[in-house]
Protein backbone atom coordinates (compact mmCIF):
# COMPACT_ATOMS: atom_id res chain seq x y z
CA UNK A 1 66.18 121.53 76.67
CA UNK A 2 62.36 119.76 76.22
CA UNK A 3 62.27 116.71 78.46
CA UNK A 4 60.94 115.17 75.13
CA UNK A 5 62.61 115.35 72.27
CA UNK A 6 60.91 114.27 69.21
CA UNK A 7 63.07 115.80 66.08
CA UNK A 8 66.31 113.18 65.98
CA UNK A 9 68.74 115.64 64.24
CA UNK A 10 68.07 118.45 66.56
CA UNK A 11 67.93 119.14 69.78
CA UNK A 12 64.70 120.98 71.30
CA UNK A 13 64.33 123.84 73.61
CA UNK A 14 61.55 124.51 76.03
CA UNK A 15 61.66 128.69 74.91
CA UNK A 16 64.00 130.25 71.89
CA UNK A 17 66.30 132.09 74.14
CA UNK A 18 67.64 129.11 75.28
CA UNK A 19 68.00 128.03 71.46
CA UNK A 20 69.91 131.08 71.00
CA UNK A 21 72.36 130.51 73.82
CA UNK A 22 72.92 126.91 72.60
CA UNK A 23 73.52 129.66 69.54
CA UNK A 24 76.23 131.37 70.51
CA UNK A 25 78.10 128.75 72.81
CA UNK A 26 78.71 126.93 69.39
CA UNK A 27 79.79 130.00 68.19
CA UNK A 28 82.10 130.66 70.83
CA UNK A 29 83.96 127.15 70.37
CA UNK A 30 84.37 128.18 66.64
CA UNK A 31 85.82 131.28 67.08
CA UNK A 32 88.26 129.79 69.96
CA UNK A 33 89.17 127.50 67.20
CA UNK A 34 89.67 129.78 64.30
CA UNK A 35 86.31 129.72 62.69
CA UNK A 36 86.42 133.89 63.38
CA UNK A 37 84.48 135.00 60.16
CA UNK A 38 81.00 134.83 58.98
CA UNK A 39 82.05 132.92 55.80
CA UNK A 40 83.86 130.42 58.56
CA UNK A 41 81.19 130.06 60.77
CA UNK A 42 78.61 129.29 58.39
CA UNK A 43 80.81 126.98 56.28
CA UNK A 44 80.91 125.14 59.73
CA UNK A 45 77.10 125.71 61.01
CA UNK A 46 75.60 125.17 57.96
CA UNK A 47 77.73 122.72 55.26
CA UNK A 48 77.14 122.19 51.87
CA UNK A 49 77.31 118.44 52.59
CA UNK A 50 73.79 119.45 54.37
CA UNK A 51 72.83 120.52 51.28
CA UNK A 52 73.22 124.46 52.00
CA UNK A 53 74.30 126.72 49.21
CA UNK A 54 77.00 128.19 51.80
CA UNK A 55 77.96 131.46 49.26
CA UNK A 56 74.16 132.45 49.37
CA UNK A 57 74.04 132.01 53.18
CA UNK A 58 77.39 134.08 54.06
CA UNK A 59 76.27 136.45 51.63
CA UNK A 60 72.94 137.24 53.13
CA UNK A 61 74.30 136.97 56.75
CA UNK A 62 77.34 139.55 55.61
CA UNK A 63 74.52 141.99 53.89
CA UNK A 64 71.81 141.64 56.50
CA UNK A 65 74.55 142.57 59.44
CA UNK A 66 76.77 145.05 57.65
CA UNK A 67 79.33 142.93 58.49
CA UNK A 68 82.23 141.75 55.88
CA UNK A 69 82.18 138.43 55.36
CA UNK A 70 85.69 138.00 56.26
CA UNK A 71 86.19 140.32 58.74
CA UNK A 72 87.62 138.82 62.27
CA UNK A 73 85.61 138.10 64.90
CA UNK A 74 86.19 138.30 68.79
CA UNK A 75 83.75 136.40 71.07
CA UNK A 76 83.89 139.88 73.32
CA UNK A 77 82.13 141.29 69.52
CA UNK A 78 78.82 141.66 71.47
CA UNK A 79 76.58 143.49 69.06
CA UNK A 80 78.49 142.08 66.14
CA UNK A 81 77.87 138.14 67.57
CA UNK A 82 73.93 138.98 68.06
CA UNK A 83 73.33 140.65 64.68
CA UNK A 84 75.04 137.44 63.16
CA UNK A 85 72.64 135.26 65.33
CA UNK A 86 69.46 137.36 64.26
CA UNK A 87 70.16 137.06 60.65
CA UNK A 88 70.90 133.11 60.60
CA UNK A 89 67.83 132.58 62.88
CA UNK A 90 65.96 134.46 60.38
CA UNK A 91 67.64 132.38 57.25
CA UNK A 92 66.94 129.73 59.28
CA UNK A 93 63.84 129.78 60.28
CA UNK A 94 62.24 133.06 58.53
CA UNK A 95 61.55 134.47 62.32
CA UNK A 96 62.75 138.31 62.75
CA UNK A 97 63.52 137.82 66.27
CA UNK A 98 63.42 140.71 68.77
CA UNK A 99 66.84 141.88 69.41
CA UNK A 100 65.91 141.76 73.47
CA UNK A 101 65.96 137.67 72.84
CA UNK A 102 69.14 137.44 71.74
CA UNK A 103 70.87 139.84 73.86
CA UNK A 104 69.59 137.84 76.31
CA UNK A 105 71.19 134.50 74.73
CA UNK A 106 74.21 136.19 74.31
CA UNK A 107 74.38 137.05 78.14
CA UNK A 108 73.12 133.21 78.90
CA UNK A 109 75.97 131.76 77.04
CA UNK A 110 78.88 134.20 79.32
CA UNK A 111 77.31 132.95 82.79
């Protein structure tokens, strides 16, 4: 995390992996809780209340992975978990990231 934070909804990292891990431990406590699908997880990352269109987003995610939208998730779902992550940090933010990054994340968030 920045020592300085200066955007009040969210936090600030000092490098993107460590954005990523932040990433998938979130995802981890939604799949421990049942959130196990892409249409779950991004019904609960990204709400309509926020002013999301959540279909659109679960539908890109589910395209841009090759991963059904309601198919069940396991944290242990490695390469599934960082495909997910790559294609909502690139809805999100428009960045391709390189797949090395969020490996990386991924392997952050298990230590």
């Amino acid at each position: 995390m920045r020592e300085k934070q200066t955007d009040k909804q969210f936090v600030q990292f000092t490098a993107r992996v460590y954005g990523y891990r932040a990433a998938f431990v979130l995802l981890r406590g939604y799949i421990g809780k049942g959130k196990d699908t892409i249409g779950k997880i991004i019904a609960k990352w990204a709400p309509s209340s926020d002013g999301n269109n959540i279909q659109s987003y679960i539908n890109y995610v589910s395209k841009s992975t090759g991963i059904n939208a309601s198919h069940a998730l396991k944290w242990e779902d490695k390469d599934d978990l960082v495909e997910i992550v790559r294609s909502m940090a690139h809805m999100e933010s428009g960045i391709i990231e390189d797949k090395a990054i969020i490996e990386e994340a991924y392997d952050l968030a298990n230590k």
